[in-house]
PDB file of N, CA and C in Angstrom:
ATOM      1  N   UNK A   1    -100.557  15.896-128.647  1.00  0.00           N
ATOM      2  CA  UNK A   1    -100.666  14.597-128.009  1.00  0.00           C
ATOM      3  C   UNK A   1     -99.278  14.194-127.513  1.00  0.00           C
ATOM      4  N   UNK A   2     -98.994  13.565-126.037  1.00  0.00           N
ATOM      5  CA  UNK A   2     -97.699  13.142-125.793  1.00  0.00           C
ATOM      6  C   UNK A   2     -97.866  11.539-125.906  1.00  0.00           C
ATOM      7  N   UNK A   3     -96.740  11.053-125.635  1.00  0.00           N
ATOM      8  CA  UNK A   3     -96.876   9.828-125.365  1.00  0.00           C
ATOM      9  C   UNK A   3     -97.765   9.211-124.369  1.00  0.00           C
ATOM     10  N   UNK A   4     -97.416   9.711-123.465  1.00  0.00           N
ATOM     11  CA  UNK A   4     -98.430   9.405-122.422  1.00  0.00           C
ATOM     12  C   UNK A   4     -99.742   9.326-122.976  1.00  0.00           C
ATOM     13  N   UNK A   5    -100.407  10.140-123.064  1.00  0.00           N
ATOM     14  CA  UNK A   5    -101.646  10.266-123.677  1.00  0.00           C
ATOM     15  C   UNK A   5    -102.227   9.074-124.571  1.00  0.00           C
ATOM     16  N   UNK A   6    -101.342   9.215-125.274  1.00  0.00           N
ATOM     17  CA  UNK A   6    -101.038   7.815-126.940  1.00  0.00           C
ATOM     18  C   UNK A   6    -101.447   6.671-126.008  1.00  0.00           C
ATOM     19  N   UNK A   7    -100.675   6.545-125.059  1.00  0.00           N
ATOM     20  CA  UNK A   7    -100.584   5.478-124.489  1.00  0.00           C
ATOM     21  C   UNK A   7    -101.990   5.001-123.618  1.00  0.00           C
ATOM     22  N   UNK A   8    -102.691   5.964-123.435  1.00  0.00           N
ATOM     23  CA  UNK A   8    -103.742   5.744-122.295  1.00  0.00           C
ATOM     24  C   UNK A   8    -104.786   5.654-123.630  1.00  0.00           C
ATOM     25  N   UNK A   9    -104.931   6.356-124.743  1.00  0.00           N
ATOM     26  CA  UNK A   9    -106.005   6.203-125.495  1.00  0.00           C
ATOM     27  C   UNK A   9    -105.656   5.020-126.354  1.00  0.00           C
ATOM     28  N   UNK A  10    -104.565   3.862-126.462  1.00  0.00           N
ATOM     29  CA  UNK A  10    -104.350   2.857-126.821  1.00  0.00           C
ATOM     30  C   UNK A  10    -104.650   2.009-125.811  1.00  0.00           C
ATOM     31  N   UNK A  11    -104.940   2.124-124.319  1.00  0.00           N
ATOM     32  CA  UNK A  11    -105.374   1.487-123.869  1.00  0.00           C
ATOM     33  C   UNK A  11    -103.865   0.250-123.373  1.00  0.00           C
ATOM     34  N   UNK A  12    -102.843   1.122-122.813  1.00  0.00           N
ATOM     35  CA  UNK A  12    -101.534   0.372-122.933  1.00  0.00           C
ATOM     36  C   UNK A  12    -101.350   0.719-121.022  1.00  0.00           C
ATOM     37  N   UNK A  13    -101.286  -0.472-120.755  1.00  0.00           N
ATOM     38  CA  UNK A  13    -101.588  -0.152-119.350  1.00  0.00           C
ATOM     39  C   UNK A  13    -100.074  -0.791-119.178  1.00  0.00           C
ATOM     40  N   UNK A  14     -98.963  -0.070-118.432  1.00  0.00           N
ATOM     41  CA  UNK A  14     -97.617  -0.633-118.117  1.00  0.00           C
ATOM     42  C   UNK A  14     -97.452  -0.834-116.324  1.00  0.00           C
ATOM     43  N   UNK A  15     -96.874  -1.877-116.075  1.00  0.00           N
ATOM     44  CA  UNK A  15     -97.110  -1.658-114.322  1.00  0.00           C
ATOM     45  C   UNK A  15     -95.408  -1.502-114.327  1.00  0.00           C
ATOM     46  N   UNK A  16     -94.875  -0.463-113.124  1.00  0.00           N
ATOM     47  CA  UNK A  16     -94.023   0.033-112.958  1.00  0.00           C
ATOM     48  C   UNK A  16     -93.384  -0.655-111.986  1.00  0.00           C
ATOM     49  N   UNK A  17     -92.522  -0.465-111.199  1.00  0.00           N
ATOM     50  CA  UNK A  17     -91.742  -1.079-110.003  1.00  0.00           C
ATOM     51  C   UNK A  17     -90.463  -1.602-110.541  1.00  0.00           C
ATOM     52  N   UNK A  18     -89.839  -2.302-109.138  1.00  0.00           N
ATOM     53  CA  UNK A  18     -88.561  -3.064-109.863  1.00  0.00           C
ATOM     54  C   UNK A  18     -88.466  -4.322-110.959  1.00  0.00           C
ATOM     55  N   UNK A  19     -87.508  -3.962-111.771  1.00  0.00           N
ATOM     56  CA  UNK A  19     -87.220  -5.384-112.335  1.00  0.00           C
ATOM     57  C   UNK A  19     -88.121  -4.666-113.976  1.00  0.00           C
ATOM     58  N   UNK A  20     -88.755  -3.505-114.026  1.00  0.00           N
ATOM     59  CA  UNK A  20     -89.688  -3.225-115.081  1.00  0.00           C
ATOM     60  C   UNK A  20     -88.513  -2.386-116.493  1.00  0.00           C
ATOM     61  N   UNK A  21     -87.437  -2.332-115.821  1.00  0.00           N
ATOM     62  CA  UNK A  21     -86.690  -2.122-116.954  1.00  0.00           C
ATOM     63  C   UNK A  21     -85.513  -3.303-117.268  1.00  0.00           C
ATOM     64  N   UNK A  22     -85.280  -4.075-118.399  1.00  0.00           N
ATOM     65  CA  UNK A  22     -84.496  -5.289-117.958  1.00  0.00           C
ATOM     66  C   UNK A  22     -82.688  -4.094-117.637  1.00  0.00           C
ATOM     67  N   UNK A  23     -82.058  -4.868-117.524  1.00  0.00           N
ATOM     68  CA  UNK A  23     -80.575  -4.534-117.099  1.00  0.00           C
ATOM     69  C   UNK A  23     -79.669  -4.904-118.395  1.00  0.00           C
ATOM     70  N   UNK A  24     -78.376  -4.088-118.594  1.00  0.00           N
ATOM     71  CA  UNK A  24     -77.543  -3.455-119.998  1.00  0.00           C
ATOM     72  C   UNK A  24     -77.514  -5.199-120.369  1.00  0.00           C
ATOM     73  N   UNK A  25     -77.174  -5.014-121.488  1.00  0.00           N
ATOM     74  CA  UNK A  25     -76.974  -6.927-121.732  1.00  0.00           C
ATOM     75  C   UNK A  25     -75.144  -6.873-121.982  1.00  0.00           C
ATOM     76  N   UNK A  26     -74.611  -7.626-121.753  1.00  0.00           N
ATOM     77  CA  UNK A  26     -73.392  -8.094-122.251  1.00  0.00           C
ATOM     78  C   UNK A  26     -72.708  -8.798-123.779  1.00  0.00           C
ATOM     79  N   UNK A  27     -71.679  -8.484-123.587  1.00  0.00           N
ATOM     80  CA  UNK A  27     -71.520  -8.747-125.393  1.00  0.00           C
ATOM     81  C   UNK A  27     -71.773 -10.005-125.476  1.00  0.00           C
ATOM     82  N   UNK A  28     -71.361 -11.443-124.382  1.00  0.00           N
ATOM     83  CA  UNK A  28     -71.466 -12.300-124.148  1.00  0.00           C
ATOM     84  C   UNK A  28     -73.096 -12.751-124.645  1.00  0.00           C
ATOM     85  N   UNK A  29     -74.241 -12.042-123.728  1.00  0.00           N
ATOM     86  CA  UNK A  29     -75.562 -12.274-124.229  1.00  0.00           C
ATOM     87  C   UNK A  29     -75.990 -11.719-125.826  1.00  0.00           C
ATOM     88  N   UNK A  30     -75.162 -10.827-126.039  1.00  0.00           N
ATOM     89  CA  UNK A  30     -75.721 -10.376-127.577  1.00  0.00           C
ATOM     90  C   UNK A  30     -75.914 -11.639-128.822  1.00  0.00           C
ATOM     91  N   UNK A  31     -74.839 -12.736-128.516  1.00  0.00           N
ATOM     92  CA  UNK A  31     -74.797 -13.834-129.319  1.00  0.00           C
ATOM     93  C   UNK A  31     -76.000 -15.130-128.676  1.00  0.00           C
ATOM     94  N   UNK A  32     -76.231 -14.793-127.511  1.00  0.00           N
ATOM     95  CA  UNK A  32     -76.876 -16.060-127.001  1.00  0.00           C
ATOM     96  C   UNK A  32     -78.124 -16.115-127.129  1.00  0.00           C
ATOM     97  N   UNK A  33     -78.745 -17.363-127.654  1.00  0.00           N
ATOM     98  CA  UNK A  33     -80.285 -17.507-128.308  1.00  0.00           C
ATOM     99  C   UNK A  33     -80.622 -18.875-126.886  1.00  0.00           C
ATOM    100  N   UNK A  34     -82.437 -18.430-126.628  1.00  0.00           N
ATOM    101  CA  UNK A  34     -82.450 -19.210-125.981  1.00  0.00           C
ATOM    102  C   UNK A  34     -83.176 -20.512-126.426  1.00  0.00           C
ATOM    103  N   UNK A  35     -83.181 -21.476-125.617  1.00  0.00           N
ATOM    104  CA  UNK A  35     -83.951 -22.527-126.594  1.00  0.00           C
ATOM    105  C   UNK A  35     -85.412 -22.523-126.870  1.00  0.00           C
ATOM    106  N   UNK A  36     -86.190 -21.138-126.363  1.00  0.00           N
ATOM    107  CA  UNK A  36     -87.172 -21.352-126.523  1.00  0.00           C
ATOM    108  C   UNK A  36     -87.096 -20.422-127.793  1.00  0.00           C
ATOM    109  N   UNK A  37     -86.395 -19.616-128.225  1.00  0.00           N
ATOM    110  CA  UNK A  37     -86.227 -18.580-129.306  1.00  0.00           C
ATOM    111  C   UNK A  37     -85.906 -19.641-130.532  1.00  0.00           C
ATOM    112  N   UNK A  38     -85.221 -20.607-130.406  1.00  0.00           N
ATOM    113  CA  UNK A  38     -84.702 -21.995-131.200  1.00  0.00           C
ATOM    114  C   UNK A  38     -85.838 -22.144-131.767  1.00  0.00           C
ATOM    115  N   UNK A  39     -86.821 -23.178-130.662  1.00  0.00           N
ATOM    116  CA  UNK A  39     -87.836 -23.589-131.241  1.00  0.00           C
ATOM    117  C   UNK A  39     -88.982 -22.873-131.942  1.00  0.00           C
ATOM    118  N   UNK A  40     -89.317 -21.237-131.719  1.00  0.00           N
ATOM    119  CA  UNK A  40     -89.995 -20.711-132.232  1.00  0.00           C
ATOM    120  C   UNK A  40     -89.555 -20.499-133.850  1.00  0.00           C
ATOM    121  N   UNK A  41     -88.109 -20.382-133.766  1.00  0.00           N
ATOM    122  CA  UNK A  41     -87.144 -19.720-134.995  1.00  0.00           C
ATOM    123  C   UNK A  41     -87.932 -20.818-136.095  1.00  0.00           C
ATOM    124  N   UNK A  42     -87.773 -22.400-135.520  1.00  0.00           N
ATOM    125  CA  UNK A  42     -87.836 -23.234-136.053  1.00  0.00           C
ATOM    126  C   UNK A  42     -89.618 -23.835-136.482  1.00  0.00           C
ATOM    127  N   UNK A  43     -90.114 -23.429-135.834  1.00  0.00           N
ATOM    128  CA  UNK A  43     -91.442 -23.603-136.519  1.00  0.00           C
ATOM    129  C   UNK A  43     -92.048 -22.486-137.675  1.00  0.00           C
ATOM    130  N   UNK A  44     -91.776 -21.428-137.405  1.00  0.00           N
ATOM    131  CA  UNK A  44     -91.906 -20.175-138.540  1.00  0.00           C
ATOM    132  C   UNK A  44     -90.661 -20.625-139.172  1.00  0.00           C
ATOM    133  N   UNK A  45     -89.996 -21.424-139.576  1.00  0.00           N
ATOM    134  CA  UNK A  45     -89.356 -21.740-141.121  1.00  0.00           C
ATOM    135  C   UNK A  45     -89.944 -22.939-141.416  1.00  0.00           C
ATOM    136  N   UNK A  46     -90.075 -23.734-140.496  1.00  0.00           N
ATOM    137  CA  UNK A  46     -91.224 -24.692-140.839  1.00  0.00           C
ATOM    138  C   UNK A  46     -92.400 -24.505-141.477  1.00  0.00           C
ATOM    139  N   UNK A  47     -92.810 -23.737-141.005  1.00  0.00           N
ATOM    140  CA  UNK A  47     -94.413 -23.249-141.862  1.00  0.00           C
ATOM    141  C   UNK A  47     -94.216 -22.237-142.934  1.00  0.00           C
ATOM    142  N   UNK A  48     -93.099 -21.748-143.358  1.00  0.00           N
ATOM    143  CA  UNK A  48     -92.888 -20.934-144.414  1.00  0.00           C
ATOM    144  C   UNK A  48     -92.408 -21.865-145.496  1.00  0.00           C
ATOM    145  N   UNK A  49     -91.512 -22.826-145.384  1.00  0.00           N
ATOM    146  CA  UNK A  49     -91.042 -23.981-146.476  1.00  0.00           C
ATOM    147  C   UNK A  49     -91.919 -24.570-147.165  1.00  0.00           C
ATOM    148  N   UNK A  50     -91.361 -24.685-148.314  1.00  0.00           N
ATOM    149  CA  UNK A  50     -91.822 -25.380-149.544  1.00  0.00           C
ATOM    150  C   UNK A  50     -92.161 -26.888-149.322  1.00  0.00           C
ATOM    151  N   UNK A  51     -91.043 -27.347-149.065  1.00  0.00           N
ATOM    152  CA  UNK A  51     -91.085 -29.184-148.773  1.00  0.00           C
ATOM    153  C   UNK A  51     -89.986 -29.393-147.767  1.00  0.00           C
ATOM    154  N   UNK A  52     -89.683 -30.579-147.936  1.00  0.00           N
ATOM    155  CA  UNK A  52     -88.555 -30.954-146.268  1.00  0.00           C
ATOM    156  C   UNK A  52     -87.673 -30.563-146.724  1.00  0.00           C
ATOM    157  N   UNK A  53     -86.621 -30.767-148.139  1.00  0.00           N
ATOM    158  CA  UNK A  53     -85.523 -30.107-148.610  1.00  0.00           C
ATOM    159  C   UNK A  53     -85.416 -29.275-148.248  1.00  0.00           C
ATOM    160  N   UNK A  54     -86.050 -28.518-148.572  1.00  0.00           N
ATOM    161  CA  UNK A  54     -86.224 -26.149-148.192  1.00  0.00           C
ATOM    162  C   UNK A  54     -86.276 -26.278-146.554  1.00  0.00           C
ATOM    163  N   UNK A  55     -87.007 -26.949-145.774  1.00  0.00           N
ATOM    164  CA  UNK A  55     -87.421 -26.807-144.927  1.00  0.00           C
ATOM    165  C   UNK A  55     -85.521 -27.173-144.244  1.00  0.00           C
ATOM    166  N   UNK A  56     -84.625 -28.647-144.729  1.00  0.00           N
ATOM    167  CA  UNK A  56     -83.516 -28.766-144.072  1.00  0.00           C
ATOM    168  C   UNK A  56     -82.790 -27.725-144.281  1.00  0.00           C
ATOM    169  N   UNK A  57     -82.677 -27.430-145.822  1.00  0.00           N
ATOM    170  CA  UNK A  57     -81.393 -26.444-146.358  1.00  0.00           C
ATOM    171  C   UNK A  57     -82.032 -25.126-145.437  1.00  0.00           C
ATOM    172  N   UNK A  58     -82.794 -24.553-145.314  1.00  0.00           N
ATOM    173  CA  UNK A  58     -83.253 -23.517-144.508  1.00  0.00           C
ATOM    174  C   UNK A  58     -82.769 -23.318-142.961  1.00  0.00           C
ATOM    175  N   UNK A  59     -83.252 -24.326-142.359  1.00  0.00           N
ATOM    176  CA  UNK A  59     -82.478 -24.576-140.690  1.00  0.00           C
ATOM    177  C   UNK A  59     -81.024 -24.854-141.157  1.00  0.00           C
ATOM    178  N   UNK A  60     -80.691 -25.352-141.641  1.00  0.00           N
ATOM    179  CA  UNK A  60     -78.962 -24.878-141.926  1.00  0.00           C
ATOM    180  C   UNK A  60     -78.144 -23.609-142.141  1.00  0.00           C
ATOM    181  N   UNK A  61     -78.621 -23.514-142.914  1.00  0.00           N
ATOM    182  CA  UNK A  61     -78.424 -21.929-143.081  1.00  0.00           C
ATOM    183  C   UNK A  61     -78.427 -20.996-141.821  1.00  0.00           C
ATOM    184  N   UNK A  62     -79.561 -21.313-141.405  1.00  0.00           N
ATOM    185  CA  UNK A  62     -79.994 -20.392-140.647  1.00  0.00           C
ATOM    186  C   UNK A  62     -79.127 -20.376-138.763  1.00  0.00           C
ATOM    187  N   UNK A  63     -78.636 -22.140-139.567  1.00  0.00           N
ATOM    188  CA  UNK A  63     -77.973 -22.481-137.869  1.00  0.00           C
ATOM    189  C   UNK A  63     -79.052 -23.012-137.101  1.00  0.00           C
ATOM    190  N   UNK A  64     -80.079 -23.282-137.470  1.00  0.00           N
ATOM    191  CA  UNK A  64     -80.986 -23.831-136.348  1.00  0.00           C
ATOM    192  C   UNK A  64     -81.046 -25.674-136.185  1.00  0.00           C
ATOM    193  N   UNK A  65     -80.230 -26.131-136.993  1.00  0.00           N
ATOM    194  CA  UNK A  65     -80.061 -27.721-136.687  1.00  0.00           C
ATOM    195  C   UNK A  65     -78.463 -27.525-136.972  1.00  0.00           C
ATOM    196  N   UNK A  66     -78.074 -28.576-136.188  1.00  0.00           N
ATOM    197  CA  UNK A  66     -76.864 -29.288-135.470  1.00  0.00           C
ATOM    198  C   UNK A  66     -76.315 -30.211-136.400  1.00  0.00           C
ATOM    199  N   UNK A  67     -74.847 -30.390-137.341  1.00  0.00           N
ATOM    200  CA  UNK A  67     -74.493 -31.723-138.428  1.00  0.00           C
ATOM    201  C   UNK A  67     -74.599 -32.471-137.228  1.00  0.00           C
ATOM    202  N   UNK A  68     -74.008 -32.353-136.281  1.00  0.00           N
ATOM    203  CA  UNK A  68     -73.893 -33.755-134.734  1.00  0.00           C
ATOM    204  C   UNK A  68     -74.854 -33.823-134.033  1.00  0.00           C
ATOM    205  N   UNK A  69     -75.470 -34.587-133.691  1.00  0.00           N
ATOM    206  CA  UNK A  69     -76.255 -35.165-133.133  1.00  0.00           C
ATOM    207  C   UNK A  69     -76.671 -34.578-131.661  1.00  0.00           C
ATOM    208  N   UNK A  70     -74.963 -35.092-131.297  1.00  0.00           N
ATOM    209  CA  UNK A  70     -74.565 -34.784-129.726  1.00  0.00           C
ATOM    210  C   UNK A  70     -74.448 -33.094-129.891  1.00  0.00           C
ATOM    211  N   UNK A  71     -74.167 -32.256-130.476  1.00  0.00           N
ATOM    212  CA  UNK A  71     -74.056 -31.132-130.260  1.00  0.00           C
ATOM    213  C   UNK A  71     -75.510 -30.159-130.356  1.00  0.00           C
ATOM    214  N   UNK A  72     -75.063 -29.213-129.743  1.00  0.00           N
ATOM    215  CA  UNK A  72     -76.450 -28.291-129.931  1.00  0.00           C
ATOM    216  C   UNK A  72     -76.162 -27.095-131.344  1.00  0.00           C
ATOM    217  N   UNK A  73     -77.166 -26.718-131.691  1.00  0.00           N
ATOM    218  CA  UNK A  73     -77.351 -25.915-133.152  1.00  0.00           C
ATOM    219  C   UNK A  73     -76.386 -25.020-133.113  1.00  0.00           C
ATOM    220  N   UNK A  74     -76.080 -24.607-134.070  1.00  0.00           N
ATOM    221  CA  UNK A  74     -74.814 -23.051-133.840  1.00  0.00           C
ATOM    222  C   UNK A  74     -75.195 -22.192-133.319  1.00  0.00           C
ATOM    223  N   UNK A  75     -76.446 -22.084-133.509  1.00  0.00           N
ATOM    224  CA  UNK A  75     -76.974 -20.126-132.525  1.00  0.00           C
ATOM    225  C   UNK A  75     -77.181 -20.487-131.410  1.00  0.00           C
ATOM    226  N   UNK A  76     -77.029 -22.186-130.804  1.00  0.00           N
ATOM    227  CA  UNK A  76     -77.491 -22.270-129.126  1.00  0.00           C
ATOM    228  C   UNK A  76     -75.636 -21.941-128.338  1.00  0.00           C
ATOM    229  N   UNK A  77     -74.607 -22.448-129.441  1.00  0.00           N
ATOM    230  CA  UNK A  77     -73.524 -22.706-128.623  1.00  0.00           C
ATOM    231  C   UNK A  77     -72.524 -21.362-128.326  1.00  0.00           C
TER     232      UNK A  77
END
């Protein structure tokens, strides 16, 4: 069996052309989270926590809430 094959009896249909492979990332992007990655981060620790305590000390940790108000979370900046 090749991949190919794997792939057609999984029923994995890929459409080809430009733009279908993304482009090298930069060291710059290796650190950068986007805000929609934020908010997902932040509801799956939400729904994994115990109570709001766990739930704050958790997004801290994790960098997903901001001590300032005005600032954005550590993994956005």
């Amino acid at each position: 069996m090749t991949i190919g094959s794997a792939r057609r009896e999984m029923g994995d249909v890929r459409q080809g052309g430009p733009g279908a492979i993304p482009g090298p990332r930069t060291a710059a992007d290796a650190y950068r989270v986007a805000d929609d990655q934020v908010h997902k981060a932040r509801l799956v620790v939400a729904e994994n926590s115990e109570d709001p305590e766990d739930l704050r000390q958790l997004l801290d940790m994790l960098g997903l809430i901001s001590a300032n108000p005005d600032q954005p979370p550590p993994v956005s900046r």
